[in-house]
N, C-alpha and C. Protein backbone atom coordinates (compact mmCIF):
# COMPACT_ATOMS: atom_id res chain seq x y z
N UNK A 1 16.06 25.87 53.88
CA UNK A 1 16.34 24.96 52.77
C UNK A 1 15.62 25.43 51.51
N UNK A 2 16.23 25.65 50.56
CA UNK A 2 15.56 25.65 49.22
C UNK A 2 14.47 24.53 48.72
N UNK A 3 13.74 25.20 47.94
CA UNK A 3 13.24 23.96 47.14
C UNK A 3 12.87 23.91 45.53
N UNK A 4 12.47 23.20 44.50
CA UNK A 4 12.19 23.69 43.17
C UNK A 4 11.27 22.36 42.82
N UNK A 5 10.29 22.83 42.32
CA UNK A 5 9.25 21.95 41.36
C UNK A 5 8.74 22.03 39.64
N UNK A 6 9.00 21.14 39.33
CA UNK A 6 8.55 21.72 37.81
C UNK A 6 7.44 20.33 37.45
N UNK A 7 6.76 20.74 36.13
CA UNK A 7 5.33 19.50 35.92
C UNK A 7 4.75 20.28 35.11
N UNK A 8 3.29 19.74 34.96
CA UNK A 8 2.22 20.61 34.43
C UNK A 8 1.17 20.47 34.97
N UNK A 9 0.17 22.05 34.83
CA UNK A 9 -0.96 22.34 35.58
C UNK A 9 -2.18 22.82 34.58
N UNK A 10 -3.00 22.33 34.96
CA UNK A 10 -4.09 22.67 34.06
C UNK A 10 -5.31 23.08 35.60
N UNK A 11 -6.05 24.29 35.03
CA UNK A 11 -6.94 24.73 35.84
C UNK A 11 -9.03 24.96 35.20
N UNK A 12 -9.63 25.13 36.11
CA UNK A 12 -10.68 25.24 35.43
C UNK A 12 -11.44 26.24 36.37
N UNK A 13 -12.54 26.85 36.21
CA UNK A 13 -13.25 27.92 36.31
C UNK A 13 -14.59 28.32 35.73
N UNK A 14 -15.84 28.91 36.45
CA UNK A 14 -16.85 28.91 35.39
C UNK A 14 -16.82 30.19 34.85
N UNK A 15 -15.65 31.03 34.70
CA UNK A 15 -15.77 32.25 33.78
C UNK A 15 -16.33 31.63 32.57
N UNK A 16 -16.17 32.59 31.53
CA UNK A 16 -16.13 32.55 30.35
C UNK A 16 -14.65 32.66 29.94
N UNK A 17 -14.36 32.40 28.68
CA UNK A 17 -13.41 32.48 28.18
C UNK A 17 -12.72 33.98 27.49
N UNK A 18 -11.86 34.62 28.18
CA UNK A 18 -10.53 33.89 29.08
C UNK A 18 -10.93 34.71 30.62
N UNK A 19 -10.98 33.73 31.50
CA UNK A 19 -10.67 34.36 32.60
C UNK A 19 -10.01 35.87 33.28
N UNK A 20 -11.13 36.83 33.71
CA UNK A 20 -10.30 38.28 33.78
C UNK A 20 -9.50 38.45 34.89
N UNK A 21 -9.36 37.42 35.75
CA UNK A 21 -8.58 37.07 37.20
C UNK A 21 -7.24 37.20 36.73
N UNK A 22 -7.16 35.81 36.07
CA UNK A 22 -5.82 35.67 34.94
C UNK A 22 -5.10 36.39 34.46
N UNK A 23 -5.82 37.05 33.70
CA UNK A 23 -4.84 38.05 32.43
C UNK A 23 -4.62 39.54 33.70
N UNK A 24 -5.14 39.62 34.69
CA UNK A 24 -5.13 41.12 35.27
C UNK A 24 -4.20 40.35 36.26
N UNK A 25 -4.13 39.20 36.80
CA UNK A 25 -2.94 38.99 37.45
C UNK A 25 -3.00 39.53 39.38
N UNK A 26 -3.94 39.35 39.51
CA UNK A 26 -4.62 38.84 41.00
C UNK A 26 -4.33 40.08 41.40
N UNK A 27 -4.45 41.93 41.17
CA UNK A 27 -3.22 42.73 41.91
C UNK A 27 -4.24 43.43 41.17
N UNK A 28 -4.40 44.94 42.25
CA UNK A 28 -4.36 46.15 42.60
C UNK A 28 -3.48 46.91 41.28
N UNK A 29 -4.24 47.89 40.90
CA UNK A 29 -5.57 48.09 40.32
C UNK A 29 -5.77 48.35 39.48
N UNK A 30 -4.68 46.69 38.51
CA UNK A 30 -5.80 46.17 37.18
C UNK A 30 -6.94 44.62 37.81
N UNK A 31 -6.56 44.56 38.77
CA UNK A 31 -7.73 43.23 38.93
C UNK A 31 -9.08 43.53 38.36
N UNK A 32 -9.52 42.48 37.72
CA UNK A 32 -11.02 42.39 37.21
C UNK A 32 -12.08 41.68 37.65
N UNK A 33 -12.64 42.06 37.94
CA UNK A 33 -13.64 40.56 39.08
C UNK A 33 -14.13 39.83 37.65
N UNK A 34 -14.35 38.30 38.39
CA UNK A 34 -14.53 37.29 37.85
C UNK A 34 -16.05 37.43 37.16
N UNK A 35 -16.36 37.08 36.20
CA UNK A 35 -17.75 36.73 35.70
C UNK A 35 -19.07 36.06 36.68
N UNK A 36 -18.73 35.63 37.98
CA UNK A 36 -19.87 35.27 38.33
C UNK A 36 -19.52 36.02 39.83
N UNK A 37 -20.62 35.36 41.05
CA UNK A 37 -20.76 36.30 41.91
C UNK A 37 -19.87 35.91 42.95
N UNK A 38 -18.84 34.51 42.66
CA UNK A 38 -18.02 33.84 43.85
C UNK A 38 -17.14 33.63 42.78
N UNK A 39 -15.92 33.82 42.35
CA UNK A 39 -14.79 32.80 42.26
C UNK A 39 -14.21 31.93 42.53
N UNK A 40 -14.50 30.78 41.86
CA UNK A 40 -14.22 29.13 42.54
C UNK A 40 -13.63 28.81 41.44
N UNK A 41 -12.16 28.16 41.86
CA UNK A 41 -11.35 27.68 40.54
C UNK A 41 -10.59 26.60 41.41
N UNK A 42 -10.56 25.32 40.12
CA UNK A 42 -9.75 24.30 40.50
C UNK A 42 -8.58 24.18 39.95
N UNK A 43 -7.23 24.22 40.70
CA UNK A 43 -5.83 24.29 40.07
C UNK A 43 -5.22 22.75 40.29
N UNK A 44 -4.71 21.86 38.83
CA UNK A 44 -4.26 20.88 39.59
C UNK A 44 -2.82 20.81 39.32
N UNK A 45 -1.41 20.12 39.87
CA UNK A 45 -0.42 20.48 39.64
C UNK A 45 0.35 19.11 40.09
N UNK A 46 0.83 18.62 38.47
CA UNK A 46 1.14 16.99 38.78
C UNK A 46 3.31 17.52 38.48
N UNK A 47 3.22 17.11 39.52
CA UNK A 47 4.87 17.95 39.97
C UNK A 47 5.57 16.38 39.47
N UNK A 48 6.61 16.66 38.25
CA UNK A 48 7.14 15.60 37.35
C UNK A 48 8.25 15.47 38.37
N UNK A 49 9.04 16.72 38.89
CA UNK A 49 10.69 16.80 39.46
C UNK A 49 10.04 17.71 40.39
N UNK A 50 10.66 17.11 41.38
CA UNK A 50 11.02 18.36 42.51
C UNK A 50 11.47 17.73 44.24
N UNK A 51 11.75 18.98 45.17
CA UNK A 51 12.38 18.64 46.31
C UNK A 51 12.34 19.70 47.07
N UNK A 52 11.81 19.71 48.31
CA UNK A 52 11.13 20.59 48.98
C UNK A 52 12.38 20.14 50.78
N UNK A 53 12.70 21.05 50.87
CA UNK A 53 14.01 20.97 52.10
C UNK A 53 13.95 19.49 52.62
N UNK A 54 14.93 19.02 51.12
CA UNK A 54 15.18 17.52 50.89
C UNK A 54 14.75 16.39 50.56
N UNK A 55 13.10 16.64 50.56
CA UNK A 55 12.37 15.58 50.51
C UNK A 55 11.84 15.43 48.59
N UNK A 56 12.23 14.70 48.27
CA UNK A 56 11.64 14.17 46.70
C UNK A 56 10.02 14.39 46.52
N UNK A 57 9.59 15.19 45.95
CA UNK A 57 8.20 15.14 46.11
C UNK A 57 7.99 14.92 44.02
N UNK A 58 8.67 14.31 43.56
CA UNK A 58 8.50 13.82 42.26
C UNK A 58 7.43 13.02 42.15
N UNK A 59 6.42 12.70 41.48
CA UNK A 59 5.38 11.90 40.76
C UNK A 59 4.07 12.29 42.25
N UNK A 60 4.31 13.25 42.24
CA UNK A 60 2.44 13.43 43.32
C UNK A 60 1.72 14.59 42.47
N UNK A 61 0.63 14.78 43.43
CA UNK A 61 -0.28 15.55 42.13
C UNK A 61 -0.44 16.50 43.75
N UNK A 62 -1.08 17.43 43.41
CA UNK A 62 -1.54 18.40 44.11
C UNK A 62 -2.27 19.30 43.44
N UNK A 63 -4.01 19.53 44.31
CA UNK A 63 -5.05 19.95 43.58
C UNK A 63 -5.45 21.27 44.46
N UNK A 64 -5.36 22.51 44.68
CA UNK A 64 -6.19 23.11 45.00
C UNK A 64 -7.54 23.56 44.50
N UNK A 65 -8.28 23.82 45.69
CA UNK A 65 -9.38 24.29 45.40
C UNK A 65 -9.87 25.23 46.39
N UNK A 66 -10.17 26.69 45.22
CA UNK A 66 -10.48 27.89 46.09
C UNK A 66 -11.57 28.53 45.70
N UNK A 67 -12.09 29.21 46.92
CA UNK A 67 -13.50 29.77 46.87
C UNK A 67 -13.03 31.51 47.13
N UNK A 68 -13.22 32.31 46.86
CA UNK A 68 -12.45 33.78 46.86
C UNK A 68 -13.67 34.45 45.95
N UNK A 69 -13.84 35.93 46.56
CA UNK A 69 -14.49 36.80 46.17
C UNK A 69 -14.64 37.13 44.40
N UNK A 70 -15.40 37.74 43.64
CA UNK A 70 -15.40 37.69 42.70
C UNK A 70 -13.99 38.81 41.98
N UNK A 71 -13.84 39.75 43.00
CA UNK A 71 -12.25 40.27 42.95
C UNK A 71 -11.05 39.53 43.73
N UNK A 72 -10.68 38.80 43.12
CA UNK A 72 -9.58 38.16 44.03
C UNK A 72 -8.30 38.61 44.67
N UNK A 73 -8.36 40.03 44.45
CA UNK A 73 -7.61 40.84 44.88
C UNK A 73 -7.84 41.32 46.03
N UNK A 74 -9.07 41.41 46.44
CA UNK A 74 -9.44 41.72 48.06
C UNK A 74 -9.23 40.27 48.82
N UNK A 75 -9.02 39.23 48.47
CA UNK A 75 -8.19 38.52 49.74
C UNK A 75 -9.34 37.96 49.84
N UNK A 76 -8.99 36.79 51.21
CA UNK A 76 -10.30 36.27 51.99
C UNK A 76 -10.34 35.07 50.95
N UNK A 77 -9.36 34.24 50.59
CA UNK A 77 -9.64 33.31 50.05
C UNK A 77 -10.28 32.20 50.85
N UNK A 78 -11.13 31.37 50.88
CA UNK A 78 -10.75 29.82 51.30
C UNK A 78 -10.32 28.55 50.49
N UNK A 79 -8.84 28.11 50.60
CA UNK A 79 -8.82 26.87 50.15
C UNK A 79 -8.43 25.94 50.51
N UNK A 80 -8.70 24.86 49.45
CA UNK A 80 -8.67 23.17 50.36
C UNK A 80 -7.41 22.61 49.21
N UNK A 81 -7.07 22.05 49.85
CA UNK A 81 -5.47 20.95 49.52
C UNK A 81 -5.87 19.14 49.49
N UNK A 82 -5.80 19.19 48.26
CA UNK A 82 -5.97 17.85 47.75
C UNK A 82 -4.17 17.09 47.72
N UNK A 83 -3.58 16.05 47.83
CA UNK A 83 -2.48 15.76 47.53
C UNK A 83 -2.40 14.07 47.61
N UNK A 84 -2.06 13.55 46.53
CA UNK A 84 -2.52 12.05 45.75
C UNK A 84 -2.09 11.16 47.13
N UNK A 85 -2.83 10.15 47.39
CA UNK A 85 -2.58 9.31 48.19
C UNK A 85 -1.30 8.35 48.15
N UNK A 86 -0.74 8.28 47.23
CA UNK A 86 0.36 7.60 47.30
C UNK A 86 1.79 8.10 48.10
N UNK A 87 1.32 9.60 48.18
CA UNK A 87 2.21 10.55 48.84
C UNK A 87 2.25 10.47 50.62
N UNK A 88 4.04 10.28 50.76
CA UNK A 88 4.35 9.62 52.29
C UNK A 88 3.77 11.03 53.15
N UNK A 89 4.16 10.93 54.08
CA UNK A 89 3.97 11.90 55.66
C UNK A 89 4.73 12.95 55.27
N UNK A 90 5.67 12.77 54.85
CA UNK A 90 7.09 13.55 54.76
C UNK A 90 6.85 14.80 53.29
N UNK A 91 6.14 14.10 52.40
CA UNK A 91 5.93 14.39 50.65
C UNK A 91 4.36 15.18 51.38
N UNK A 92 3.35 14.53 51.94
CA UNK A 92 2.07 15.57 52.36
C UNK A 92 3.02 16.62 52.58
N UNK A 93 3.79 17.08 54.10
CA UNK A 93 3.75 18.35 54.90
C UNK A 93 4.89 19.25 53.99
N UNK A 94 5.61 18.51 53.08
CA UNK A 94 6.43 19.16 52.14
C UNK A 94 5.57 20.31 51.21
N UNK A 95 4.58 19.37 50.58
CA UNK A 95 3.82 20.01 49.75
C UNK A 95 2.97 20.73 50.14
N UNK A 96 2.41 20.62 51.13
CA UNK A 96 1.22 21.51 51.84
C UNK A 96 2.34 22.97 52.72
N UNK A 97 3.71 22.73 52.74
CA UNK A 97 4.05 23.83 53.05
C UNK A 97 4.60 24.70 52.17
N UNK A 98 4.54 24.02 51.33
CA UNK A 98 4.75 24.82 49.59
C UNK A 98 3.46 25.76 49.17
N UNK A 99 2.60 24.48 49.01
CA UNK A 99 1.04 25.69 48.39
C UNK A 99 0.57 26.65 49.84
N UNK A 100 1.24 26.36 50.76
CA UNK A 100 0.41 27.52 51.57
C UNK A 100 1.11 28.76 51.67
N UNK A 101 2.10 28.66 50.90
CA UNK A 101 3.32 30.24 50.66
C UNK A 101 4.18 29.86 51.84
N UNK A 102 4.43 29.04 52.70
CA UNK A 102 5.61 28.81 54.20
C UNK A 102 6.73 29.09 53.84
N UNK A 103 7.21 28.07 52.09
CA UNK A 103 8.40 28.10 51.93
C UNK A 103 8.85 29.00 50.74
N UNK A 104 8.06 29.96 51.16
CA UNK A 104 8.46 31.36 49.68
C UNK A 104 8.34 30.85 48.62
N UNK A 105 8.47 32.13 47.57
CA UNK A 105 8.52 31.73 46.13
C UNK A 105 7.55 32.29 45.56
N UNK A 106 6.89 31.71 44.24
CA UNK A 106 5.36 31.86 44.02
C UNK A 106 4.08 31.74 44.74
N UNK A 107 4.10 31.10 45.61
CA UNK A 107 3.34 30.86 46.83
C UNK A 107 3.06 31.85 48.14
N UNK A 108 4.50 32.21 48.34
CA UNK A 108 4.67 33.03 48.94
C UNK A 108 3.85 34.14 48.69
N UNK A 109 3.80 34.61 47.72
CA UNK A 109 2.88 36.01 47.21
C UNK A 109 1.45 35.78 47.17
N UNK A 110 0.94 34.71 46.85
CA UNK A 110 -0.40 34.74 47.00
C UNK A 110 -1.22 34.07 48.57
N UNK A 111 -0.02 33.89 49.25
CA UNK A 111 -0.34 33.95 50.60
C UNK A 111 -1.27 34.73 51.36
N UNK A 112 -0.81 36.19 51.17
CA UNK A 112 -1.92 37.21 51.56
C UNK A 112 -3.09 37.46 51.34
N UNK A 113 -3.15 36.63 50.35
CA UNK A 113 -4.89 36.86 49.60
C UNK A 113 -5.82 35.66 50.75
N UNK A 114 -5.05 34.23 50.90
CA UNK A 114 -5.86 33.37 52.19
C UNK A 114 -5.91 33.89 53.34
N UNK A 115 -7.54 33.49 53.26
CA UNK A 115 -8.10 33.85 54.43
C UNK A 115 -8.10 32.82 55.75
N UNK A 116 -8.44 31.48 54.49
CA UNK A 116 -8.50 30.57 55.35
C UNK A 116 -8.53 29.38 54.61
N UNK A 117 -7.71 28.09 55.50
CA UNK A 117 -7.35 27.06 54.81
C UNK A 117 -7.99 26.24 55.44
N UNK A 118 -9.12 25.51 54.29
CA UNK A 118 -10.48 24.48 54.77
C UNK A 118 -10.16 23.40 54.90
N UNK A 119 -8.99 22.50 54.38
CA UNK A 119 -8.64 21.56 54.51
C UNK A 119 -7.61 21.30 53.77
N UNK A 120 -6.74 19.92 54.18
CA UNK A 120 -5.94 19.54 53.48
C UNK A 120 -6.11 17.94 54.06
N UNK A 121 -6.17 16.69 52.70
CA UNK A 121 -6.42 16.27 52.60
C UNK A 121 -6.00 14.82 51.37
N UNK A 122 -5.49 13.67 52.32
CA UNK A 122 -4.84 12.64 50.99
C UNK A 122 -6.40 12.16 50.00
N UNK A 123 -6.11 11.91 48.34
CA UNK A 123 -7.11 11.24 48.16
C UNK A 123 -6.63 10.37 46.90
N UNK A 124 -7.55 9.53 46.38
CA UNK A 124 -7.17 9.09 45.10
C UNK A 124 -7.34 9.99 44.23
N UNK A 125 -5.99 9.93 43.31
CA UNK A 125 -6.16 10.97 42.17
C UNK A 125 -5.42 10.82 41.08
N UNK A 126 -6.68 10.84 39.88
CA UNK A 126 -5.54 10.66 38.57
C UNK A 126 -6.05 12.16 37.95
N UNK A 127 -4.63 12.05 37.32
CA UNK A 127 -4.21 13.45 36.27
C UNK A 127 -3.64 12.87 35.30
N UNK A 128 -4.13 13.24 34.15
CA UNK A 128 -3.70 13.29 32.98
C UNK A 128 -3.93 14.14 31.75
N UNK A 129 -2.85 14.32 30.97
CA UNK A 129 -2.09 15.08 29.73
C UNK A 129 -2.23 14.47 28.71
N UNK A 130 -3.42 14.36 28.00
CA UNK A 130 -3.80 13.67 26.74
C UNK A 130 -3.61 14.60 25.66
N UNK A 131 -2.60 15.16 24.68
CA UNK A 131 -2.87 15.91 23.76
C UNK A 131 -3.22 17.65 24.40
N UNK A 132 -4.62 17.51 23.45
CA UNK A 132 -5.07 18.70 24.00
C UNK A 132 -5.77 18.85 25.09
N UNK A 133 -5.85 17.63 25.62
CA UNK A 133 -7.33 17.48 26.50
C UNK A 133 -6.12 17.18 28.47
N UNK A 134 -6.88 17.97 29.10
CA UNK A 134 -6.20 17.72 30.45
C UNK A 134 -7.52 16.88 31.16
N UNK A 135 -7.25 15.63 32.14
CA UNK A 135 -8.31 15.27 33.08
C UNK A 135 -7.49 15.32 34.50
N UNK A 136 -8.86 15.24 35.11
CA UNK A 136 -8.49 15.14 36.49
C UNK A 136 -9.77 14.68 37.27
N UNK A 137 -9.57 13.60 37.94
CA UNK A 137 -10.65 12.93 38.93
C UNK A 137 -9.69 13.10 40.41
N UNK A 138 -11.02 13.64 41.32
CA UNK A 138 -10.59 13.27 42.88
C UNK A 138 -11.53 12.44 43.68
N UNK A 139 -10.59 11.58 43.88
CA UNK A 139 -11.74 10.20 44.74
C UNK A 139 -13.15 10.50 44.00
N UNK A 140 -14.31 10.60 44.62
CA UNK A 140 -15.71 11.28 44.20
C UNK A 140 -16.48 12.63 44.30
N UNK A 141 -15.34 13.50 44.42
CA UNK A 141 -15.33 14.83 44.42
C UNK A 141 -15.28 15.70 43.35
N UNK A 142 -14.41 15.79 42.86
CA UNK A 142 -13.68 16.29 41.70
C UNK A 142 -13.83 15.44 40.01
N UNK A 143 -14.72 15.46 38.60
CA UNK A 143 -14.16 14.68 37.99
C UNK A 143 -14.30 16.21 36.90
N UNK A 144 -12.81 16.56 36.12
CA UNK A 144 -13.15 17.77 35.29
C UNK A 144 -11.90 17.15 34.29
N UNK A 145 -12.08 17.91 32.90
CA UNK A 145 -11.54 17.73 31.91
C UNK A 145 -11.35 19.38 31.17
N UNK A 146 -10.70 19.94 30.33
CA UNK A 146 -10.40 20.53 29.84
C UNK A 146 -9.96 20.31 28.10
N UNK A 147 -9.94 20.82 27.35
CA UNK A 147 -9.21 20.95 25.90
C UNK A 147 -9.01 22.37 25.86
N UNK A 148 -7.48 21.96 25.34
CA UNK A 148 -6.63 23.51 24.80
C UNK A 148 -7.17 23.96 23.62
N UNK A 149 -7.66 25.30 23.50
CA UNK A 149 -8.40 25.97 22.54
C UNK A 149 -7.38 26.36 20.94
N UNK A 150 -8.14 25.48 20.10
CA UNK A 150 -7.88 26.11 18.74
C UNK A 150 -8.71 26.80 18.02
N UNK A 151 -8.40 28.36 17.82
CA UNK A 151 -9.52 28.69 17.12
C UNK A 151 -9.88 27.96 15.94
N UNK A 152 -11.54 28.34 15.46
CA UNK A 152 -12.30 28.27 14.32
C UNK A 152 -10.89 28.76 12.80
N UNK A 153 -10.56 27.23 12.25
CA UNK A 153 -9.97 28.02 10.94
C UNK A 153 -8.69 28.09 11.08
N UNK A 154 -8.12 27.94 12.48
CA UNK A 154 -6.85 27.71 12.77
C UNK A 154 -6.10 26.58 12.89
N UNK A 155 -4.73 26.32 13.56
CA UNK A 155 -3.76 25.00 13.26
C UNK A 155 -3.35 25.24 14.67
N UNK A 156 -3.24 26.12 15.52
CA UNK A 156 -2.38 26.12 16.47
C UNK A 156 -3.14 26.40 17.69
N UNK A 157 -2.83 25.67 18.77
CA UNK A 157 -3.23 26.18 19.76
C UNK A 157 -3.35 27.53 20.57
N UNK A 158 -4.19 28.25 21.01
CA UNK A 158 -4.25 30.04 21.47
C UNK A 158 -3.19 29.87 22.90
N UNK A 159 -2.90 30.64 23.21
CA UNK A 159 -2.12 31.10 24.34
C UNK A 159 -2.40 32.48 24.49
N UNK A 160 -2.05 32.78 25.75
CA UNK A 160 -1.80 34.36 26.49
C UNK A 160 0.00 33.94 26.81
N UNK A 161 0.31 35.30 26.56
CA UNK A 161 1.70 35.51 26.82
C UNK A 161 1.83 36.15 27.98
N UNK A 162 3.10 36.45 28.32
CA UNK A 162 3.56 37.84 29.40
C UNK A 162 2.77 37.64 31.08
N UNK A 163 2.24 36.22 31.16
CA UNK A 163 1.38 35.82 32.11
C UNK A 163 2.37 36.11 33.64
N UNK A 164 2.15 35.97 34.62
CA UNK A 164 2.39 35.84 35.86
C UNK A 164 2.55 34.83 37.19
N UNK A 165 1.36 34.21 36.91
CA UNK A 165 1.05 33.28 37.62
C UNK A 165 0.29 32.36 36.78
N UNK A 166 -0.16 31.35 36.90
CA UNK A 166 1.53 30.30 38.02
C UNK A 166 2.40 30.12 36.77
N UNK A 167 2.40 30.20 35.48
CA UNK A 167 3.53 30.45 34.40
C UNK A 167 3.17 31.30 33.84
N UNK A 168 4.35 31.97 32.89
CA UNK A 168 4.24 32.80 31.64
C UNK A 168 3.25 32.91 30.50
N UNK A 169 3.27 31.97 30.03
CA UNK A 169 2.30 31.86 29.11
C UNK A 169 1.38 29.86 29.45
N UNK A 170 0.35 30.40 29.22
CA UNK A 170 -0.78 29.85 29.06
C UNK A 170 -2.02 29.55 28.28
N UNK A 171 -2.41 28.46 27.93
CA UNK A 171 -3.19 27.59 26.89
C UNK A 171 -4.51 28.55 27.04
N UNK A 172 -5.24 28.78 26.15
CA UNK A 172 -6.50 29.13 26.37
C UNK A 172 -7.11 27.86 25.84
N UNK A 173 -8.36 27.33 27.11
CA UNK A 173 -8.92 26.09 27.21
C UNK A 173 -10.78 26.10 27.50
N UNK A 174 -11.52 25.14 27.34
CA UNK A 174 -12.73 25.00 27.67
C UNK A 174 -12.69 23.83 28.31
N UNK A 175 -13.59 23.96 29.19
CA UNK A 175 -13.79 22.50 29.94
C UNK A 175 -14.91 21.62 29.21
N UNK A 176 -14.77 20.56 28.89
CA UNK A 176 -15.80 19.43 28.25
C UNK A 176 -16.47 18.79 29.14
N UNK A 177 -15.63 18.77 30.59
CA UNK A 177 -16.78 17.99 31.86
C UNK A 177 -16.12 18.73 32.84
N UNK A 178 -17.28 18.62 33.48
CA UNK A 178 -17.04 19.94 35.13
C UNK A 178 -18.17 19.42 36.01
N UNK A 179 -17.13 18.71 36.81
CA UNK A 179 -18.52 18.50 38.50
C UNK A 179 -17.38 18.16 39.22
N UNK A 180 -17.81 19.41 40.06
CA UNK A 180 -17.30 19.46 41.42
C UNK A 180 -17.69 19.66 42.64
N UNK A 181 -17.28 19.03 44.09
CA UNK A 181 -18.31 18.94 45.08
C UNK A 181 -17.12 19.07 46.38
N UNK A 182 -16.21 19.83 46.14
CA UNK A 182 -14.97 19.95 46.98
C UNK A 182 -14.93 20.84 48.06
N UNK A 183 -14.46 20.23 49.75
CA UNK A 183 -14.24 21.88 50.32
C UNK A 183 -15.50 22.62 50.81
N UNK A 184 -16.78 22.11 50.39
CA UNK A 184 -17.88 23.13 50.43
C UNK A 184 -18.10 24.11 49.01
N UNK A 185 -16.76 23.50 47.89
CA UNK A 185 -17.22 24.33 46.62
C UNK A 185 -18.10 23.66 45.65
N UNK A 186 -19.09 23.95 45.16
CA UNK A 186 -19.62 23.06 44.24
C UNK A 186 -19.33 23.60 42.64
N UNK A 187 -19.15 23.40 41.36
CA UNK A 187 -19.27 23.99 40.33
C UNK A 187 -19.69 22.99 39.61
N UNK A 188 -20.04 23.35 38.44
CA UNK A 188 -21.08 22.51 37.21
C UNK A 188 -20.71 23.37 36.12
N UNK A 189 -20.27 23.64 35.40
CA UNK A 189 -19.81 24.13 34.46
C UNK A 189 -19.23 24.19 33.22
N UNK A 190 -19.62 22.67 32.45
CA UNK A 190 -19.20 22.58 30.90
C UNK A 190 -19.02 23.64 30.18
N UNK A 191 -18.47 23.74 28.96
CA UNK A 191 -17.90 24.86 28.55
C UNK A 191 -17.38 26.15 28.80
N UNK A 192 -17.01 26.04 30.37
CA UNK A 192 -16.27 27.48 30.60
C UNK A 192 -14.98 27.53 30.43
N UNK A 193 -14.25 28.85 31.60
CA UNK A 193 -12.80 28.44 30.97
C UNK A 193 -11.74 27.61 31.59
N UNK A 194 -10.79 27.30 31.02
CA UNK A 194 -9.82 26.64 31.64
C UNK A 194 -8.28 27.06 31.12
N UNK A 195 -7.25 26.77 31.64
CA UNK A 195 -5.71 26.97 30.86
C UNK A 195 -4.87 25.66 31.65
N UNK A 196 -3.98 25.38 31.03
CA UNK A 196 -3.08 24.74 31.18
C UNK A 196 -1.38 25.30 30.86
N UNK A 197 -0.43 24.25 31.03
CA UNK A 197 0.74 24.86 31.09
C UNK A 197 1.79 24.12 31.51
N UNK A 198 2.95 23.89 31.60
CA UNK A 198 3.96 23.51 32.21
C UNK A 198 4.41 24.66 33.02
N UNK A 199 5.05 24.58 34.44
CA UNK A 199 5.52 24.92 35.72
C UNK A 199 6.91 24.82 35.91
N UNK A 200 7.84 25.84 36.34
CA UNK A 200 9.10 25.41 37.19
C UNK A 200 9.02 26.27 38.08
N UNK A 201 8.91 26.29 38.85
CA UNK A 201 9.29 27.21 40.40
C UNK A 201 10.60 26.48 40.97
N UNK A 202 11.09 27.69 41.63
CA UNK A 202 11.87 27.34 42.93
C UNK A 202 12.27 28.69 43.98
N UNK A 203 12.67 27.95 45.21
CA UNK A 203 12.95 29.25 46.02
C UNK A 203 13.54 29.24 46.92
């Protein structure tokens, strides 16, 4: 069965700004290792439309969170699967067989890089798209925020183009609040980086 999701995702990270994971595009051999000595990034992904072999998985959120080497290109990820509590039996194993690459696509490809999947897990969760500013709270795990970067002197928001994953082009962002305690990942990290974006996959 096919499936297709579209929404928007905003992520965070304690690189610096811009993330060299990102722009090198997770792959052999332009990957850049990350600025610190673990790569831990939180991806959240509030899916507006979509349908996964039949099932409506419209208005849920889905948060990963991964812990992966400071080259994320050597693999050996671990991550954990957050997915909003309001979401039925049917909308969990839909979506959790989406982010784990099962049902191809974009997913599919970064499959190989997990090593291992720490959990998956319903919780309370709000996401929101304020302007420039992205939030995201999980139950008492997760509470992070982001703003889309305008330079000094400028009118418009920065972007990277020609991107890969998980869209084309992407917001260059800072985080304004960062505490996280997810999975076994911890981060603390005000002002690092973050991006955001709108999403359509399908496959």
């Amino acid at each position: 069965m096919a499936w297709d999701m579209s929404g928007t995702y905003f992520e965070h990270c304690p690189c610096g700004m811009v993330c060299p994971c990102t722009t090198s595009g997770l792959t052999l051999p332009a990957n850049l290792p990350a600025g610190q000595d673990r790569c831990t990034v939180v991806l959240a992904f509030n899916v507006e439309k979509g349908a996964v072999d039949g099932v409506d998985v419209g208005g849920r959120v889905a948060v990963l969170v991964v812990d992966a080497p400071a080259l994320m290109s050597e693999g050996g990820w671990k991550v954990g699967l957050y997915v909003d509590d309001a979401a039925t039996d049917e909308q969990f194993g839909a979506l959790g067989a989406v982010f784990s690459g099962q049902r191809g696509g974009i997913w599919a490809a970064v499959a190989p890089l997990v090593g291992e999947m720490i959990g998956a897990e319903r919780a309370a969760i709000t996401y929101a798209d304020d302007g420039r500013a992205h939030r995201l709270r999980v139950g008492d795990t997760i509470d992070m925020e982001i703003e889309d970067w305008v330079p000094p002197g400028g009118e418009e928001v920065a972007h990277l183009t020609g991107m890969t994953f998980p869209a084309p082009v992407l917001t260059l962002a800072r985080a304004t609040r960062s505490r996280v305690h997810a999975f076994g990942v911890s981060m603390d990290s005000p002002g690092t980086n973050g991006h955001s974006a709108p999403f359509a996959w399908a496959a």
